[in-house]
Protein backbone atom coordinates (compact mmCIF):
# COMPACT_ATOMS: atom_id res chain seq x y z
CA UNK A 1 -4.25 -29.88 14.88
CA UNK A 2 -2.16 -29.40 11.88
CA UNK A 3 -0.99 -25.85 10.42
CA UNK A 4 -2.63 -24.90 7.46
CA UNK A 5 -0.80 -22.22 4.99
CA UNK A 6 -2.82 -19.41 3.58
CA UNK A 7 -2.79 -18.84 -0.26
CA UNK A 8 -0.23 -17.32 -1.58
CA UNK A 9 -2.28 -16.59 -4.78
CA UNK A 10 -5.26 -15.12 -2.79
CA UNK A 11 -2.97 -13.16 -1.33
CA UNK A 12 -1.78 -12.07 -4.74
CA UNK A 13 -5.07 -11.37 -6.28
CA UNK A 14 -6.09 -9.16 -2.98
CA UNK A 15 -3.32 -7.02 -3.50
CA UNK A 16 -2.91 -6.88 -6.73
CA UNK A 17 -6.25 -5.30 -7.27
CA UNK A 18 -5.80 -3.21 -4.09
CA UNK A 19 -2.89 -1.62 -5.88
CA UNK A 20 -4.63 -1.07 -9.10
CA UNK A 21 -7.53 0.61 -7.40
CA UNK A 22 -5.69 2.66 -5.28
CA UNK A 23 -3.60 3.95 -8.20
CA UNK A 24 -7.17 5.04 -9.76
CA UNK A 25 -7.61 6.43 -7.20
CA UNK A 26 -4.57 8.89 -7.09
CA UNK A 27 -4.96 9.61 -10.35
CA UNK A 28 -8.16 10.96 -10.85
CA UNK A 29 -8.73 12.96 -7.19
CA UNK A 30 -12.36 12.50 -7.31
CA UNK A 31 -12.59 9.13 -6.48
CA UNK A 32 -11.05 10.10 -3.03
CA UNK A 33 -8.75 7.80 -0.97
CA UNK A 34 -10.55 7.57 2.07
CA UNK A 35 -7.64 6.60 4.83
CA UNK A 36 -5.02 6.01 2.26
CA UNK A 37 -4.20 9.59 1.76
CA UNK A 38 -1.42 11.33 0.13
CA UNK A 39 -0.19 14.50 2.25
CA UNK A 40 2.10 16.05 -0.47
CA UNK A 41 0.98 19.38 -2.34
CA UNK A 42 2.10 18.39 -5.73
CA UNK A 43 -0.43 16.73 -7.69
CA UNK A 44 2.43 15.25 -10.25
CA UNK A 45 3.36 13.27 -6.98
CA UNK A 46 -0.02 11.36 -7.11
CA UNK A 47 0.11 10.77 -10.22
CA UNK A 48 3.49 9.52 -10.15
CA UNK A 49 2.29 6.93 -7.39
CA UNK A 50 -0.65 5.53 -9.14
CA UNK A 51 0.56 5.06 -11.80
CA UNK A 52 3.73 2.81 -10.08
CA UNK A 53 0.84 1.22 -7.90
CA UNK A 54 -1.20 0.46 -11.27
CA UNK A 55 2.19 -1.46 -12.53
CA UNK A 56 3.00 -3.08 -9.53
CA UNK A 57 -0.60 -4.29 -9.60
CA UNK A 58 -0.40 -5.60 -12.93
CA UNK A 59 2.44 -7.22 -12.32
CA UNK A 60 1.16 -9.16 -9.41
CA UNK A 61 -2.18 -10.06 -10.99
CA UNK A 62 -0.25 -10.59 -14.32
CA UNK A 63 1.64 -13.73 -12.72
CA UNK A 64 -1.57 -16.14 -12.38
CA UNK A 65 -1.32 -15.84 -16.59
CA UNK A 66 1.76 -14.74 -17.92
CA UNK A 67 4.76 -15.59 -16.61
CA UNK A 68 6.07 -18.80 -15.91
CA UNK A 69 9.16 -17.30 -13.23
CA UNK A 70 8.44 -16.10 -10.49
CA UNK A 71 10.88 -12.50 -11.45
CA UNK A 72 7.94 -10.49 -12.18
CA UNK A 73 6.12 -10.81 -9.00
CA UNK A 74 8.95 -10.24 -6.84
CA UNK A 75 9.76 -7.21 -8.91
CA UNK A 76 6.39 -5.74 -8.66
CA UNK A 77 6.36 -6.95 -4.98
CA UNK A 78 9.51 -5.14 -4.09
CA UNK A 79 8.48 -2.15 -6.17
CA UNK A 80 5.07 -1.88 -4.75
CA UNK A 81 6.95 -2.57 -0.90
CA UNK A 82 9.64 0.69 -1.43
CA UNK A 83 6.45 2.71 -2.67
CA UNK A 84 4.12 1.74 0.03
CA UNK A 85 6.95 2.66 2.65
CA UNK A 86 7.22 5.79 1.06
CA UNK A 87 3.52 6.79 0.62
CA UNK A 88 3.50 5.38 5.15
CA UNK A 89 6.60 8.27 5.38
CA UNK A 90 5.06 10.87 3.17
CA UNK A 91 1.32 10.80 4.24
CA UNK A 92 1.93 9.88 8.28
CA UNK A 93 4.79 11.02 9.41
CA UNK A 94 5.79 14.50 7.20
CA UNK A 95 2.52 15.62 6.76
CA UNK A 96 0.05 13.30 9.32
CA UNK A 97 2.04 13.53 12.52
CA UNK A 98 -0.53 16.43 13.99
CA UNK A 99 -1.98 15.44 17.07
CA UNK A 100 -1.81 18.10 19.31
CA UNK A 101 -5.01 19.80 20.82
CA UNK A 102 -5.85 23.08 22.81
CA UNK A 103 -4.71 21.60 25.50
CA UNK A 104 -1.65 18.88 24.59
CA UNK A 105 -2.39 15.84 22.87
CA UNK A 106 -6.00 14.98 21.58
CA UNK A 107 -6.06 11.32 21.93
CA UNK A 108 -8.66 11.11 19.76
CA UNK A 109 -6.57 12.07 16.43
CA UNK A 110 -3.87 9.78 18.08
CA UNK A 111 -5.78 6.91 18.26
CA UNK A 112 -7.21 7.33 14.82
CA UNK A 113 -3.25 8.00 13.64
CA UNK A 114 -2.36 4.85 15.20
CA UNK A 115 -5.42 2.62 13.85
CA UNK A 116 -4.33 3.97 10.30
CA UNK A 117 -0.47 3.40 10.91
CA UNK A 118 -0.93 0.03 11.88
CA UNK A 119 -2.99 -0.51 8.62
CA UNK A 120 -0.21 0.63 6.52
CA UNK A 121 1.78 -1.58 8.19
CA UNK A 122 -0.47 -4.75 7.80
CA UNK A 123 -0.32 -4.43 4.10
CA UNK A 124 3.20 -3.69 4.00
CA UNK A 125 3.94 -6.75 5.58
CA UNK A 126 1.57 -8.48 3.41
CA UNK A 127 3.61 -7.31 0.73
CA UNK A 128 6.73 -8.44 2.32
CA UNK A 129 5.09 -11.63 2.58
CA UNK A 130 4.31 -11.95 -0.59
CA UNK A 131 7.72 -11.01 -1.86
CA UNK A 132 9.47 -13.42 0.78
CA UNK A 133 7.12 -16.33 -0.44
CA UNK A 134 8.15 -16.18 -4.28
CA UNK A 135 11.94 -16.51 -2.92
């Protein structure tokens, strides 16, 4: 069986427009962010992230049309990875690591903690990957 490599410019487009919606989505609260969450109490701080995660997503999508390096999209890829690690430490471990029931831990909250923690870290490596791939 031979190995077949995923598309790199799938892989673009996916994110690309993941970033730009998400960055809508800190901007104006009332879309709501469902699982991708900002715990900070200043509200400059999500706008300051959506409107990096707009960029970075215009920068990604940008590169199927307008540039003909490859410097853009690692740019925007390495931009968008340092956010996204920073939105993982702001919004799980700050301000998400609260667990603890009446009685000790509620497993419950953990589990759902560790579903969404291992979501932020699928599309950060995706992001990595992406980066990595336009070496």
């Amino acid at each position: 069986m031979a190995y077949r490599s995923y598309s790199p410019g799938l892989l673009r487009l996916i994110l690309g427009a993941f970033f730009i919606i998400l960055g809508i989505a800190d901007i104006f609260p009332e879309i709501g962010e469902s699982i991708f969450y900002l715990n900070v109490v200043y509200n400059w701080m999500y706008i300051l992230f959506g409107v990096v995660e707009i960029l970075c997503g215009l920068l990604i999508l940008l590169g199927f049309i307008m540039f003909n390096d490859v410097k853009p999209i690692q740019w925007g890829s390495l931009i968008a990875f340092i956010f996204w690690v920073a939105r993982i430490v702001f919004s799980r471990f700050i301000g998400g690591l609260s667990f603890a029931g009446s009685y000790g831990i509620d497993w419950y909250k953990f589990f759902e903690w560790c579903l969404i923690f291992s979501t932020d870290l699928i599309i950060a490596f995706a992001i990595l990957s992406l980066m990595r791939r336009y070496e």
